[in-house]
N, C-alpha and C. Protein backbone atom coordinates (compact mmCIF):
# COMPACT_ATOMS: atom_id res chain seq x y z
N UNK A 1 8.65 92.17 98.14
CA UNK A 1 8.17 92.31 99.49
C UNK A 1 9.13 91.66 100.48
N UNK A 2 9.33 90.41 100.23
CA UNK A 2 10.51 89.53 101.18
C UNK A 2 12.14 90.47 101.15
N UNK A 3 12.40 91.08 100.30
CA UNK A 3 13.10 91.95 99.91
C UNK A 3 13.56 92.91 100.89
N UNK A 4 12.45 93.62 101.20
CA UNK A 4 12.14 94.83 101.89
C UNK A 4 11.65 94.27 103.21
N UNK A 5 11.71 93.72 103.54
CA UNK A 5 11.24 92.72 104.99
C UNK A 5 13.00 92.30 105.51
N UNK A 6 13.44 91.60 104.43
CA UNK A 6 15.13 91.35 104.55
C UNK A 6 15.94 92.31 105.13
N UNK A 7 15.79 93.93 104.17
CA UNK A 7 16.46 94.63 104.78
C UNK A 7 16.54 95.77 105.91
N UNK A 8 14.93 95.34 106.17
CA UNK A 8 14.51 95.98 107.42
C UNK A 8 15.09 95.39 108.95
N UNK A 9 14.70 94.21 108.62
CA UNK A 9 15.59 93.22 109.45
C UNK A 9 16.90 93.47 109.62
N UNK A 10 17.55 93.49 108.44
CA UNK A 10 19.49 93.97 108.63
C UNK A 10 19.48 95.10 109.56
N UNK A 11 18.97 96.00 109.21
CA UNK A 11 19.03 97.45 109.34
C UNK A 11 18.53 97.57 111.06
N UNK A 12 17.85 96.56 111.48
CA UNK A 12 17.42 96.50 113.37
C UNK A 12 18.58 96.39 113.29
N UNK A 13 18.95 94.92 113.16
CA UNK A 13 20.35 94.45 113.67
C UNK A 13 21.66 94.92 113.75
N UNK A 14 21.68 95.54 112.33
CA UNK A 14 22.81 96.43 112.46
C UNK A 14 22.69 97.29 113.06
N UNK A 15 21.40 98.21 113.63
CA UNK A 15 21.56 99.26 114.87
C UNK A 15 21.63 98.71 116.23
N UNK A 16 21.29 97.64 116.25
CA UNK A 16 21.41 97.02 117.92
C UNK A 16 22.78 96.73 118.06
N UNK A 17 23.91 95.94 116.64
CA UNK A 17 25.10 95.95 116.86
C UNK A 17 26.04 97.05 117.67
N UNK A 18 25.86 97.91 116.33
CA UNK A 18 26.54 99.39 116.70
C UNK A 18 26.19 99.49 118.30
N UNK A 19 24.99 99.60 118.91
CA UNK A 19 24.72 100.35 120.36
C UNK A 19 25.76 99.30 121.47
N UNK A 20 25.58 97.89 120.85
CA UNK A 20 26.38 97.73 121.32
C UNK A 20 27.62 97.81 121.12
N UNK A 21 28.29 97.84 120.40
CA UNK A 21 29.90 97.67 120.35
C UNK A 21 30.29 99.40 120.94
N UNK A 22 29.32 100.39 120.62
CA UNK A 22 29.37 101.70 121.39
C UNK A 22 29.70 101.61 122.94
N UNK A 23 28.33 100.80 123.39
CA UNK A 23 28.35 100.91 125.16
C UNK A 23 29.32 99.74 125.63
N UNK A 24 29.72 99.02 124.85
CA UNK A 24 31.18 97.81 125.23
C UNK A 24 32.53 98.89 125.10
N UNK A 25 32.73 99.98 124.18
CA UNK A 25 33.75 100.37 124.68
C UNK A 25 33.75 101.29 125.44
N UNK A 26 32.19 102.57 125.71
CA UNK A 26 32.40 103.08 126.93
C UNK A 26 32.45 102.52 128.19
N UNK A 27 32.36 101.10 128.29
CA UNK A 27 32.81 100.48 129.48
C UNK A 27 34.37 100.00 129.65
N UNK A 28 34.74 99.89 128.68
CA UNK A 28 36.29 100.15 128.06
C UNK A 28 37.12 100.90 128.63
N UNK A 29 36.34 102.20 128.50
CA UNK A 29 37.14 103.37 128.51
C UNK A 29 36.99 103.49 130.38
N UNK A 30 35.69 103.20 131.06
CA UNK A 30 35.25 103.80 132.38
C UNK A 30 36.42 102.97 133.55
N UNK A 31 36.42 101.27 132.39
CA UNK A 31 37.11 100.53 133.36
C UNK A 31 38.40 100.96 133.53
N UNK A 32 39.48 101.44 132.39
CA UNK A 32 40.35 101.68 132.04
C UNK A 32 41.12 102.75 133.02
N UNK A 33 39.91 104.12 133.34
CA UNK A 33 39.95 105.28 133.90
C UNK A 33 39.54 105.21 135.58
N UNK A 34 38.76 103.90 135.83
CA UNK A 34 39.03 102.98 137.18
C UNK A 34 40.18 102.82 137.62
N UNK A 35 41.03 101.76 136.84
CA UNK A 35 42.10 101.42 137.22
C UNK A 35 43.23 102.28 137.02
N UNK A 36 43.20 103.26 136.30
CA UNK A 36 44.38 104.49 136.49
C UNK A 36 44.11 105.09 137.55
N UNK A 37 42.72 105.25 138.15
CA UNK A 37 42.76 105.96 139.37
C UNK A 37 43.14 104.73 140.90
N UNK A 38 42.50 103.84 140.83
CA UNK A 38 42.67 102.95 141.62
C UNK A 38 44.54 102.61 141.73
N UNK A 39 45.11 102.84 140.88
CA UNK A 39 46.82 102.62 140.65
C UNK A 39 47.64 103.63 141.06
N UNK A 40 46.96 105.12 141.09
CA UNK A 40 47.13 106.56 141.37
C UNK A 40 47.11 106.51 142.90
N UNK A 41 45.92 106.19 143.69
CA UNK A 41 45.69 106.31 144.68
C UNK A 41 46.58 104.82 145.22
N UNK A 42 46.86 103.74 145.14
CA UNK A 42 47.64 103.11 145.73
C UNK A 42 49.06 103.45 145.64
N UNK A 43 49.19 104.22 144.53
CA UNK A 43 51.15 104.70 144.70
C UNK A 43 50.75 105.60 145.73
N UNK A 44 49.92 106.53 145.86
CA UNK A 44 50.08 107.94 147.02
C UNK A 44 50.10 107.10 148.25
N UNK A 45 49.12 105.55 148.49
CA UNK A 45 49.19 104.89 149.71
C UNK A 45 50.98 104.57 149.68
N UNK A 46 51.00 104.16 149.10
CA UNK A 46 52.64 103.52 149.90
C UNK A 46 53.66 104.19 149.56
N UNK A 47 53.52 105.51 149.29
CA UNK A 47 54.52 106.23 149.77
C UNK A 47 54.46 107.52 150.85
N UNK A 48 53.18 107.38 151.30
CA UNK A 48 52.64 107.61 152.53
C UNK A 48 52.77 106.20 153.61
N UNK A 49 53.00 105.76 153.31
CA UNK A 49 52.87 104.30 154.12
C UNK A 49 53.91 104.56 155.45
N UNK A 50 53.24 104.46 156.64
CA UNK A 50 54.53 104.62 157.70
C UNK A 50 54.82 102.99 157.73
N UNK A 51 56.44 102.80 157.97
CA UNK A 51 57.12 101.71 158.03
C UNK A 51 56.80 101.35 159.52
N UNK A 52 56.91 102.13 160.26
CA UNK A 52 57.44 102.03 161.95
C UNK A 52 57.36 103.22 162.21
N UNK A 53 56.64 103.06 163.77
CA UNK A 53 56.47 104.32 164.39
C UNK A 53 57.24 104.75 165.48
N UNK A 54 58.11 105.56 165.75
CA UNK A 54 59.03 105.65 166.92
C UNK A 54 58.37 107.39 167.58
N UNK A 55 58.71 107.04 168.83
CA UNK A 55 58.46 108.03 169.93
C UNK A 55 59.55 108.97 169.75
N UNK A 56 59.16 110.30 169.96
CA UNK A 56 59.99 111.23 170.04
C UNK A 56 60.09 112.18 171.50
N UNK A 57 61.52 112.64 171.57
CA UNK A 57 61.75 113.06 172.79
C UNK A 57 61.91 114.42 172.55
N UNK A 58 61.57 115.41 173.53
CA UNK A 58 62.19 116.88 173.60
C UNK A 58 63.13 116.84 174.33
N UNK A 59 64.05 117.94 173.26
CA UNK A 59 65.44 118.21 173.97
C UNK A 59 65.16 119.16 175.42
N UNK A 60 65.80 118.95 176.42
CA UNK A 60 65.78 119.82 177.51
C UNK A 60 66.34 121.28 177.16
N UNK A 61 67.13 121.07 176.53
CA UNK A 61 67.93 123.19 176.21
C UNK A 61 67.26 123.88 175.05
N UNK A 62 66.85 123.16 173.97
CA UNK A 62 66.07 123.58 172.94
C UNK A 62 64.79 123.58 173.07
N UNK A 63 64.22 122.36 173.33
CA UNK A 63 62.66 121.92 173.28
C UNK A 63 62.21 121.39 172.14
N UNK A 64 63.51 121.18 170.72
CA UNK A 64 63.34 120.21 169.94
C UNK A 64 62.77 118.81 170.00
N UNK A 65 61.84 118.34 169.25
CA UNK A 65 61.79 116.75 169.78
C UNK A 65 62.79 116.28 168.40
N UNK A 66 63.18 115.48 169.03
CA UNK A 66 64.07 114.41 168.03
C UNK A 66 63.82 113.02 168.67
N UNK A 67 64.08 111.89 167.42
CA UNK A 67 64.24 110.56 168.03
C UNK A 67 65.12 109.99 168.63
N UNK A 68 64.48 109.54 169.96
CA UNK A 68 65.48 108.94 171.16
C UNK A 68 66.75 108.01 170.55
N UNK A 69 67.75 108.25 171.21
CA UNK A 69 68.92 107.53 170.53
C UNK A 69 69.69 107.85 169.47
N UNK A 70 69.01 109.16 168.84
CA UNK A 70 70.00 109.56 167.63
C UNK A 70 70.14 110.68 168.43
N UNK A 71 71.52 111.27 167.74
CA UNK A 71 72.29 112.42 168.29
C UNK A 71 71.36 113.40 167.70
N UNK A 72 71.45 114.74 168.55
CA UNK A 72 70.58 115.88 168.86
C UNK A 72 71.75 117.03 169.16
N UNK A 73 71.56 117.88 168.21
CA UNK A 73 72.67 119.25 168.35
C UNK A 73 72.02 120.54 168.31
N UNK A 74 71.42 121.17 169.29
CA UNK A 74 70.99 122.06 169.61
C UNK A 74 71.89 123.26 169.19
N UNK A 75 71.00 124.13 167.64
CA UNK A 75 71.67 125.32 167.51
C UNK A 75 71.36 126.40 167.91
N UNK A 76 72.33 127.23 168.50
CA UNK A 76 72.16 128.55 169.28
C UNK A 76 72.12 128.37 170.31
């Protein structure tokens, strides 16, 4: 009887183990697939990242805008 009481007992435990060591690595996996996206979306930030913002001018003969102070060569 103590026998069969013993291994009823194992047999909870060992299923409560398993559920957990199951739902410890699907949190594993969720955190994992967090931070690849969270690492994804900060490379797209900084290479979108404006450094400095400068004003742009239109050319009078073209109507190109280009930035003030750099040379501007209107073709045609």
């Amino acid at each position: 009887m103590f026998a069969k009481l013993a291994v009823l007992i194992a047999l909870v435990v060992g299923v409560f183990w398993i559920m957990g060591a199951v739902r410890r690595a699907g949190m594993t996996r969720e955190a994992a697939a967090r931070r690849d996206t969270l690492s994804r979306q900060h490379r797209a930030r900084q290479k979108t990242a404006v450094k400095g913002a400068e004003d742009l001018v239109r050319c009078p003969r073209c109507g190109a805008y280009h930035a003030d102070g750099l040379g501007h060569r209107c073709e045609g």
